[in-house]
C-alpha atoms as a PDB file:
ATOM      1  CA  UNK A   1     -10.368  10.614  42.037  1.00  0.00           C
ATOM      2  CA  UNK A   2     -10.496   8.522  38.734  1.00  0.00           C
ATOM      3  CA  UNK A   3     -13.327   6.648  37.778  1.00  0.00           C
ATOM      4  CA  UNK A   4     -11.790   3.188  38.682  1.00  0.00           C
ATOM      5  CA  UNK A   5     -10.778   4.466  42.179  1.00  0.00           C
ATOM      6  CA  UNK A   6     -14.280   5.569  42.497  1.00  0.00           C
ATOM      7  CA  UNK A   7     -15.997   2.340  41.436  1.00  0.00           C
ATOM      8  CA  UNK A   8     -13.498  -0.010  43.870  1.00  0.00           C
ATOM      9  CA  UNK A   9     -14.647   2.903  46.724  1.00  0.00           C
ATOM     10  CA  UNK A  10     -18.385   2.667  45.884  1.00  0.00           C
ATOM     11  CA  UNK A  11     -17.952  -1.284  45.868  1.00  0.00           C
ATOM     12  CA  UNK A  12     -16.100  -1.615  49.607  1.00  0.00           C
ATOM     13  CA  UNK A  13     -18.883   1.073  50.451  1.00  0.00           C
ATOM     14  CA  UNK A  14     -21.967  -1.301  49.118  1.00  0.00           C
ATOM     15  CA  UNK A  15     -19.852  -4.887  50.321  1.00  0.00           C
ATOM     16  CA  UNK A  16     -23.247  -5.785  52.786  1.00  0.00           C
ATOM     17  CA  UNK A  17     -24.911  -5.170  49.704  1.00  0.00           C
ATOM     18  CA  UNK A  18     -22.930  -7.580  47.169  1.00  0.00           C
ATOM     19  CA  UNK A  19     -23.211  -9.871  50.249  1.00  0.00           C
ATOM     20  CA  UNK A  20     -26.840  -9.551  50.675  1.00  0.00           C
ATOM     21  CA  UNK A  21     -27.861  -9.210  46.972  1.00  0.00           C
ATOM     22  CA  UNK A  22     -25.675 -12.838  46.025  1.00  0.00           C
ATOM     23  CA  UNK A  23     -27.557 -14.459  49.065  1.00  0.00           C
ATOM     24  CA  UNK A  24     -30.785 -13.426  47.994  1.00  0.00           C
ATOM     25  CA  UNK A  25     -30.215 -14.374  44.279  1.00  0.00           C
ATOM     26  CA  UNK A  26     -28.671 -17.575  44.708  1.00  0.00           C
ATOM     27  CA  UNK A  27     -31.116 -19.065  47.133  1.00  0.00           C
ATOM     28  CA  UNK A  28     -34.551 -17.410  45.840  1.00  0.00           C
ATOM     29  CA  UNK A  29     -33.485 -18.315  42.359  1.00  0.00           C
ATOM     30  CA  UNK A  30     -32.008 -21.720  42.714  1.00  0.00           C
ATOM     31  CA  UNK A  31     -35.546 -22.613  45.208  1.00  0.00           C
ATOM     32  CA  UNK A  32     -37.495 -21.785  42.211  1.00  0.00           C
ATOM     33  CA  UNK A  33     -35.255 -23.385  39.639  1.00  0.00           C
ATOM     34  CA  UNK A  34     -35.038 -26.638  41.003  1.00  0.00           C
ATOM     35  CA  UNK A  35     -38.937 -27.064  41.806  1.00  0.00           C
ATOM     36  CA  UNK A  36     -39.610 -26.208  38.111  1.00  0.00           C
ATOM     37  CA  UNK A  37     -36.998 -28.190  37.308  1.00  0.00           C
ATOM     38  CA  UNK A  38     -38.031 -31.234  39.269  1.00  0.00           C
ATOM     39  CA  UNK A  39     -41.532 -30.959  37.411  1.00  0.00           C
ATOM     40  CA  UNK A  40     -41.007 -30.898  33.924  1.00  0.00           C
ATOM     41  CA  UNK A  41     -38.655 -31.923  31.558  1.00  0.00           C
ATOM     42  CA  UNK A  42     -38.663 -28.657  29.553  1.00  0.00           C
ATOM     43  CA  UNK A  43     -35.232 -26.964  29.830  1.00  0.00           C
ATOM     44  CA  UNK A  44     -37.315 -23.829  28.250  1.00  0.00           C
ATOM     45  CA  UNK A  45     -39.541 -23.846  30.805  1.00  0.00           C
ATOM     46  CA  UNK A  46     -37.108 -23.626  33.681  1.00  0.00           C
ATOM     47  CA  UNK A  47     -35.426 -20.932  31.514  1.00  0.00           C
ATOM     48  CA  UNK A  48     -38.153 -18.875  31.086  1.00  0.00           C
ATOM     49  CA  UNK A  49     -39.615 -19.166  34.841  1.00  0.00           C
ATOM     50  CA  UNK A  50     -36.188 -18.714  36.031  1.00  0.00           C
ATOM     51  CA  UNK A  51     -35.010 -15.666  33.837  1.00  0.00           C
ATOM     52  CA  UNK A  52     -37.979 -14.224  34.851  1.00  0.00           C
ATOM     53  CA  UNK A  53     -37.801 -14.300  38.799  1.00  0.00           C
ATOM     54  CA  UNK A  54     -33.937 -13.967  38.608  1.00  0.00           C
ATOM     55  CA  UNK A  55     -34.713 -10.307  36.434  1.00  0.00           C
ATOM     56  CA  UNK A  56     -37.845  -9.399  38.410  1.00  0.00           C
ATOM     57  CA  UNK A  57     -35.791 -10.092  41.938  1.00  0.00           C
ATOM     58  CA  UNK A  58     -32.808  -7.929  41.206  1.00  0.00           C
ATOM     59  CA  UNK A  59     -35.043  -5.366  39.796  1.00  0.00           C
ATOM     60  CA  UNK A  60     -36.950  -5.745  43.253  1.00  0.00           C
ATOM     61  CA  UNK A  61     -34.098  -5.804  44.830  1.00  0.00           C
ATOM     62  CA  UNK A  62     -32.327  -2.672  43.612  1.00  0.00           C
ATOM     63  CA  UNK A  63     -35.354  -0.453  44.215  1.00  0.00           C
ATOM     64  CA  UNK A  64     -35.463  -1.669  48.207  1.00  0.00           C
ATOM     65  CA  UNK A  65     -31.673  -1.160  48.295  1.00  0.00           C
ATOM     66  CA  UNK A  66     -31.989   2.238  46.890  1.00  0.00           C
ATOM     67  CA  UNK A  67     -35.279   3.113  49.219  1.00  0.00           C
ATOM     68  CA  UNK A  68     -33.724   1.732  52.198  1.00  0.00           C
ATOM     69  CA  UNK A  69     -30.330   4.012  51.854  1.00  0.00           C
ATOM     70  CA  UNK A  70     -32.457   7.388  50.992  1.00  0.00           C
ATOM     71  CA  UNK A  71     -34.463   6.771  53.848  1.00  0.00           C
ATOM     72  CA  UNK A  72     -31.424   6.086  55.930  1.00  0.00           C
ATOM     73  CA  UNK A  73     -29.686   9.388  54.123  1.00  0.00           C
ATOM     74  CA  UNK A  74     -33.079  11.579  55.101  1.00  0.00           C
ATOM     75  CA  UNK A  75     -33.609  10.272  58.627  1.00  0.00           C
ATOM     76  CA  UNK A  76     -30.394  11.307  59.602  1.00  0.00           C
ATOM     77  CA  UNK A  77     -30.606  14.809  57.884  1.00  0.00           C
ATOM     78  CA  UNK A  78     -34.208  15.246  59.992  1.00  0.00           C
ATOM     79  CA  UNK A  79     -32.820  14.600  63.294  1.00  0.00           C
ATOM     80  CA  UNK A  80     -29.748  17.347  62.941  1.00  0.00           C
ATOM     81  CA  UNK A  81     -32.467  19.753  61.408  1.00  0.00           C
ATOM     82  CA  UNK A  82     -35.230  19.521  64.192  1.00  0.00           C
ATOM     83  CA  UNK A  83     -35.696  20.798  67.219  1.00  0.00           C
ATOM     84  CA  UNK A  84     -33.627  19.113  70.543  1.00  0.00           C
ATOM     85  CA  UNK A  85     -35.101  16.909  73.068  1.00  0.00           C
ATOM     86  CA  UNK A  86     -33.692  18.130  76.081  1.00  0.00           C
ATOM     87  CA  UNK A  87     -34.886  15.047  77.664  1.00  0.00           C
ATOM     88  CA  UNK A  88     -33.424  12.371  74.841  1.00  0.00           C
ATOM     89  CA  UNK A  89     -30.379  14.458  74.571  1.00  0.00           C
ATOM     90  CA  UNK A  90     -29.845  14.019  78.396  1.00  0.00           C
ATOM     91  CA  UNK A  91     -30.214  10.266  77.937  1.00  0.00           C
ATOM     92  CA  UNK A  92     -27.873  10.126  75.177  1.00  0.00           C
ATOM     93  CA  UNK A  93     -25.463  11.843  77.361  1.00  0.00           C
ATOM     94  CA  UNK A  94     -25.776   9.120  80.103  1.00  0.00           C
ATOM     95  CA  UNK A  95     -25.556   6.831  77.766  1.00  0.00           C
ATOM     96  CA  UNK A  96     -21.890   7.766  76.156  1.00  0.00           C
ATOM     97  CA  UNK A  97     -20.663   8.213  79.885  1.00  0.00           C
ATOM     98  CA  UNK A  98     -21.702   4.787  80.468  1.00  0.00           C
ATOM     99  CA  UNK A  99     -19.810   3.354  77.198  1.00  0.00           C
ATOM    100  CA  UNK A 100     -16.479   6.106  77.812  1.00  0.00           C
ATOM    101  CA  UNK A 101     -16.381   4.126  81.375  1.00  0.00           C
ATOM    102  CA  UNK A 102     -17.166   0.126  80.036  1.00  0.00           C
ATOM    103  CA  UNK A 103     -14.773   1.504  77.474  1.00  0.00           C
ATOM    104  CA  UNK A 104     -11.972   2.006  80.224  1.00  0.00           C
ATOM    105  CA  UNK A 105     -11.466   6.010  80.443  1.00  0.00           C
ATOM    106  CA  UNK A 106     -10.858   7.755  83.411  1.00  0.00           C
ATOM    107  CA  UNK A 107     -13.517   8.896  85.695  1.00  0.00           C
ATOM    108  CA  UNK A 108     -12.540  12.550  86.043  1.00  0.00           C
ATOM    109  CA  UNK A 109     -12.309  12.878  81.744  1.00  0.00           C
ATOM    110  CA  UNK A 110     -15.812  10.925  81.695  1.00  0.00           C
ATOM    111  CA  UNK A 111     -17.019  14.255  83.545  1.00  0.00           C
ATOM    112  CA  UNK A 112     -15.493  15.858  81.201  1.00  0.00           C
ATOM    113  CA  UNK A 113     -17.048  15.022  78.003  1.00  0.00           C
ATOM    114  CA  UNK A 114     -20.285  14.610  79.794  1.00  0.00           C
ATOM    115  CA  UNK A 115     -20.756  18.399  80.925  1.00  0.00           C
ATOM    116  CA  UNK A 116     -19.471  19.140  77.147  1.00  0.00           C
ATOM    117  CA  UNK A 117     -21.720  17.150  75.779  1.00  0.00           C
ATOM    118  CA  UNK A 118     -24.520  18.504  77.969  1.00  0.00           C
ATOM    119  CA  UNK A 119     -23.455  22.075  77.165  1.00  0.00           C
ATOM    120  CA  UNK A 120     -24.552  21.358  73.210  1.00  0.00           C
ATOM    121  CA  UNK A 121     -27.445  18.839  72.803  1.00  0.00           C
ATOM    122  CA  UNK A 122     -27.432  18.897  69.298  1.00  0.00           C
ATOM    123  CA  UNK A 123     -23.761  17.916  68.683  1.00  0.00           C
ATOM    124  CA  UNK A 124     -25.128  15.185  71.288  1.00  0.00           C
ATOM    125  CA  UNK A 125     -28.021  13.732  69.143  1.00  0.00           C
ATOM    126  CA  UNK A 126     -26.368  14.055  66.241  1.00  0.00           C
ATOM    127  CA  UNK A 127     -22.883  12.174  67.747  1.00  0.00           C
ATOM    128  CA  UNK A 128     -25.303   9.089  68.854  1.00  0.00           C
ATOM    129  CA  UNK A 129     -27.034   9.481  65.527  1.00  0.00           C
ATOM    130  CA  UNK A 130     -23.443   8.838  63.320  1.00  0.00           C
ATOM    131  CA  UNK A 131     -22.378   6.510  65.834  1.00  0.00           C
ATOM    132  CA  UNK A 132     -25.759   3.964  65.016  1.00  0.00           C
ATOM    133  CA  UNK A 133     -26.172   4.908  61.506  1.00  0.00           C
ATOM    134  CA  UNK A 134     -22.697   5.531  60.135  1.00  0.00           C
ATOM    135  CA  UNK A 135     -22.512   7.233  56.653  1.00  0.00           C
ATOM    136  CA  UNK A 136     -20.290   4.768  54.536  1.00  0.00           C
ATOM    137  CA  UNK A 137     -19.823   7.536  51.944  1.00  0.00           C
ATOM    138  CA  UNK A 138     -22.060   5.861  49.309  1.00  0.00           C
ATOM    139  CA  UNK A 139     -24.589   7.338  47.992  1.00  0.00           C
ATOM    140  CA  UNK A 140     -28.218   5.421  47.286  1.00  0.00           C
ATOM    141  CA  UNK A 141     -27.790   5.082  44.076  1.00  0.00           C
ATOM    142  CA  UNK A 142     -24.182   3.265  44.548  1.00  0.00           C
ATOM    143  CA  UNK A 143     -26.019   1.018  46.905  1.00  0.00           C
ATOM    144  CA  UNK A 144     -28.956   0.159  44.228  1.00  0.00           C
ATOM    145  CA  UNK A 145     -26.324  -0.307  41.363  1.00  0.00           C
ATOM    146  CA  UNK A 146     -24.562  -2.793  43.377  1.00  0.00           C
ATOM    147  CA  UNK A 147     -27.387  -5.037  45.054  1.00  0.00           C
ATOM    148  CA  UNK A 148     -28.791  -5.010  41.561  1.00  0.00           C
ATOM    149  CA  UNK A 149     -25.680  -6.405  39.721  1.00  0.00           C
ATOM    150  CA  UNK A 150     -24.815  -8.562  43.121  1.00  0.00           C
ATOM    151  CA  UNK A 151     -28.464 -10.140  42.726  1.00  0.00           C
ATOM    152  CA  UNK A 152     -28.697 -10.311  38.765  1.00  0.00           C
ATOM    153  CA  UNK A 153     -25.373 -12.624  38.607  1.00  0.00           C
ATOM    154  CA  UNK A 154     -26.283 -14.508  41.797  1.00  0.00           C
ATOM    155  CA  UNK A 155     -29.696 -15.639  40.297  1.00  0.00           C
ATOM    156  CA  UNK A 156     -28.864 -16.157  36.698  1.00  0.00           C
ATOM    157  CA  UNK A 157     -26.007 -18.966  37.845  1.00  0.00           C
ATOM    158  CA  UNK A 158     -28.498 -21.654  38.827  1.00  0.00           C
ATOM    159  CA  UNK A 159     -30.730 -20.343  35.250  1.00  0.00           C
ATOM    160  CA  UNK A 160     -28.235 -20.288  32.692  1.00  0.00           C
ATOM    161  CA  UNK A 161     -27.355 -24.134  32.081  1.00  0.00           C
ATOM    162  CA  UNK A 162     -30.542 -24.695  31.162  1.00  0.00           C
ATOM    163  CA  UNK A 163     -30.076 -22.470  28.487  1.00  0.00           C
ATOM    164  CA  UNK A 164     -27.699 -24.550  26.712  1.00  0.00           C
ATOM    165  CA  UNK A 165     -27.978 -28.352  27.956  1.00  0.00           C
ATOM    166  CA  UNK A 166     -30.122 -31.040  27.855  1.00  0.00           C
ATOM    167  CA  UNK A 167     -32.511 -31.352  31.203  1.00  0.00           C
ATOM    168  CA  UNK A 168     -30.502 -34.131  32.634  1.00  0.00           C
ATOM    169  CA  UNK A 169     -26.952 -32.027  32.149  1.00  0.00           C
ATOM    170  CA  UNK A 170     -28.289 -29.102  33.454  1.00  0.00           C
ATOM    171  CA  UNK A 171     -30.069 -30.115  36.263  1.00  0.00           C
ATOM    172  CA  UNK A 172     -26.141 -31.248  37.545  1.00  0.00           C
ATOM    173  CA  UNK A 173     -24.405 -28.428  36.197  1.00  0.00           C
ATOM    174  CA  UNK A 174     -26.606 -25.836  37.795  1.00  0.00           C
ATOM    175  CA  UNK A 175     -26.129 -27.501  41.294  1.00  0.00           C
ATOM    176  CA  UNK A 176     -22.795 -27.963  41.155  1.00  0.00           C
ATOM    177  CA  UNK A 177     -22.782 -24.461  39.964  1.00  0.00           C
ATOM    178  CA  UNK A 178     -24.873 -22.911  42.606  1.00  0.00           C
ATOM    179  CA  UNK A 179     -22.159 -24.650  45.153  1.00  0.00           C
ATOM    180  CA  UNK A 180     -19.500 -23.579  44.098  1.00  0.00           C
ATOM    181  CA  UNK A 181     -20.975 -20.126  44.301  1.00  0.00           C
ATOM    182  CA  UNK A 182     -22.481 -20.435  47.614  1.00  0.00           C
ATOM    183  CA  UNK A 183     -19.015 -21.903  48.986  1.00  0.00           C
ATOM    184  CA  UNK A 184     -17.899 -18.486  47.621  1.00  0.00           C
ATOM    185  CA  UNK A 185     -20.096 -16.554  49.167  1.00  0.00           C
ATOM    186  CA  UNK A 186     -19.996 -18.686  52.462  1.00  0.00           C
ATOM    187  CA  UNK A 187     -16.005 -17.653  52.399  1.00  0.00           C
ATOM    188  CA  UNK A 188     -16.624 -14.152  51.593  1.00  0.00           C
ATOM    189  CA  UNK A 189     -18.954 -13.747  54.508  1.00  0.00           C
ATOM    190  CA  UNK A 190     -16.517 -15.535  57.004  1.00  0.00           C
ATOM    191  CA  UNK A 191     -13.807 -13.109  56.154  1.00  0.00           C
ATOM    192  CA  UNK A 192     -16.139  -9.739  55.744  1.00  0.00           C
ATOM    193  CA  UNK A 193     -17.670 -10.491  58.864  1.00  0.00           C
ATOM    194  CA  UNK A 194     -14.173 -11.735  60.963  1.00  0.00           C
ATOM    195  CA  UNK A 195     -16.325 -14.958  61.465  1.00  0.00           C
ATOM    196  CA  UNK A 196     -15.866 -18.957  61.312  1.00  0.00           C
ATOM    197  CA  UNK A 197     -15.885 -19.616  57.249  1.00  0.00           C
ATOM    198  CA  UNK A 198     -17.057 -23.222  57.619  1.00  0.00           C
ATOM    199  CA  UNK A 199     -19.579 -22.336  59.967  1.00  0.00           C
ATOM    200  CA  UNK A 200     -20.674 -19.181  57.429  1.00  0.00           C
ATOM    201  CA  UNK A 201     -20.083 -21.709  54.695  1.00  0.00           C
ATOM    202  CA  UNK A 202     -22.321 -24.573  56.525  1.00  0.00           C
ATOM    203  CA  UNK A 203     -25.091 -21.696  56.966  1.00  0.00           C
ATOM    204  CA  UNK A 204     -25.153 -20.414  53.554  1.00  0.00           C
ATOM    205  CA  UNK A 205     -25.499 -24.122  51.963  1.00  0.00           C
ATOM    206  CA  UNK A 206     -28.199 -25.071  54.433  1.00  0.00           C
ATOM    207  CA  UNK A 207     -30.173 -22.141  53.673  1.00  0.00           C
ATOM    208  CA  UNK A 208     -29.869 -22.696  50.162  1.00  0.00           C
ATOM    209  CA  UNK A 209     -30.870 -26.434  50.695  1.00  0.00           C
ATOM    210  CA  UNK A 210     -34.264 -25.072  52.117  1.00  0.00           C
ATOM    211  CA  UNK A 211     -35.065 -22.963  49.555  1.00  0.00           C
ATOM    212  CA  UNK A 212     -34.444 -25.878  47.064  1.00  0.00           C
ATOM    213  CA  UNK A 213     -36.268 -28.457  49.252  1.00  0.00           C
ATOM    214  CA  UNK A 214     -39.390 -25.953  49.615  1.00  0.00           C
ATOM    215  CA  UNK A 215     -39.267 -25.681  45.721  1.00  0.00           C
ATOM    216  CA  UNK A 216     -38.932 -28.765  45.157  1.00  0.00           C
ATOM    217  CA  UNK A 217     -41.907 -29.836  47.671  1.00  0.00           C
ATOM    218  CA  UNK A 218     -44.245 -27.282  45.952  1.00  0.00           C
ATOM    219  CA  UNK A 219     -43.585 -28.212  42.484  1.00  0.00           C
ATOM    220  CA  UNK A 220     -44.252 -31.812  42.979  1.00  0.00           C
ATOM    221  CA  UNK A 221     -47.377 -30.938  44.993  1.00  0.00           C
ATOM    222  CA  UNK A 222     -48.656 -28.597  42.066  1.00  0.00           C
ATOM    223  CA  UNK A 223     -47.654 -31.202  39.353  1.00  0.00           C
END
């Protein structure tokens, strides 16, 4: 596989972490630009204090992504390597029955599968184990790479006008800025998760409108 087919397959692998890591960035960021900003009219000020959460999170970010999918990744390796409960795998077996008949199939191929199943308790465990914890093909560090670059640009929108305008300019540009990314984002969840895109859209803005209200609040308390 070439190395751009293998960086569009790690990406569709790690989309709930672009997802997750743009979220994050946008609203911890912009929350913490906008109560700086609304205390002080130093642009370098809300540079530096926003630079400097917007690196820190991704950084933060990126190690829990990559944590988080190793643990995942050794987990699942544990449970096909240790020994069988004859008493869980019995449950699990129950339990796929159940879903094979909600599911529609016939009663007498429901027995079926169910005395195979019982018959090898491992292949059991380990079918309810992929079934909950899917392996999207991606390894941890594809995951890390990913949040990390998702959460870097996310957090750096809200921070970067105030790198180059006056306070006044930059205060609007950054919010119309963040919206226009958060409208994105709103969309792209809507259509990853087969969901309504104004209602994702109306959730993303009005968690974003917290985070800027809270910053807001405790930057006018602490000036």
């Amino acid at each position: 596989m070439s190395l751009p087919s293998r960086v569009v397959a790690s990406l569709k692998a790690s989309i709930g972490d672009v997802v997750f890591g743009m979220e994050d960035g946008t609203v911890s960021i912009f929350g913490l630009v906008f109560g700086v900003a609304m205390s002080t009219n130093d642009p370098r000020a809300v540079l530096i204090a926003g630079a400097t959460g917007a690196a820190a999170a991704a950084v933060s970010m990126m190690a829990g992504s990559y944590l988080d999918a190793e643990s995942v990744r050794d987990a699942r390796r544990a449970r096909r390597k240790g020994p069988v409960d004859a008493t869980e795998a019995a449950a699990q077996v129950e339990t796929v029955a159940a879903a094979l008949t909600r599911g529609g199939m016939a009663a007498a191929d429901v027995a079926q599968v169910s005395e195979a199943l019982k018959r090898a308790p491992r292949a059991t465990l380990g079918l309810r184990s992929e079934l909950d914890e899917a392996d999207d093909g991606a390894s941890p560090t594809s995951h890390a790479f990913w949040m990390f670059v998702s959460d870097l640009f996310a957090g750096f929108t809200p921070v970067l006008p105030f790198a180059f305008l006056p306070m006044d300019q930059a205060r609007i540009v950054s919010l119309v800025l963040t919206t226009v990314l958060l409208v994105a984002l709103g969309i792209g969840r809507g259509i990853v998760g087969k969901r309504s895109i104004v209602r994702a859209t109306a959730e993303t803005l009005a968690i974003a409108a917290s985070a800027a209200a809270a910053g807001v609040l405790v930057g006018r308390l602490l000036s």
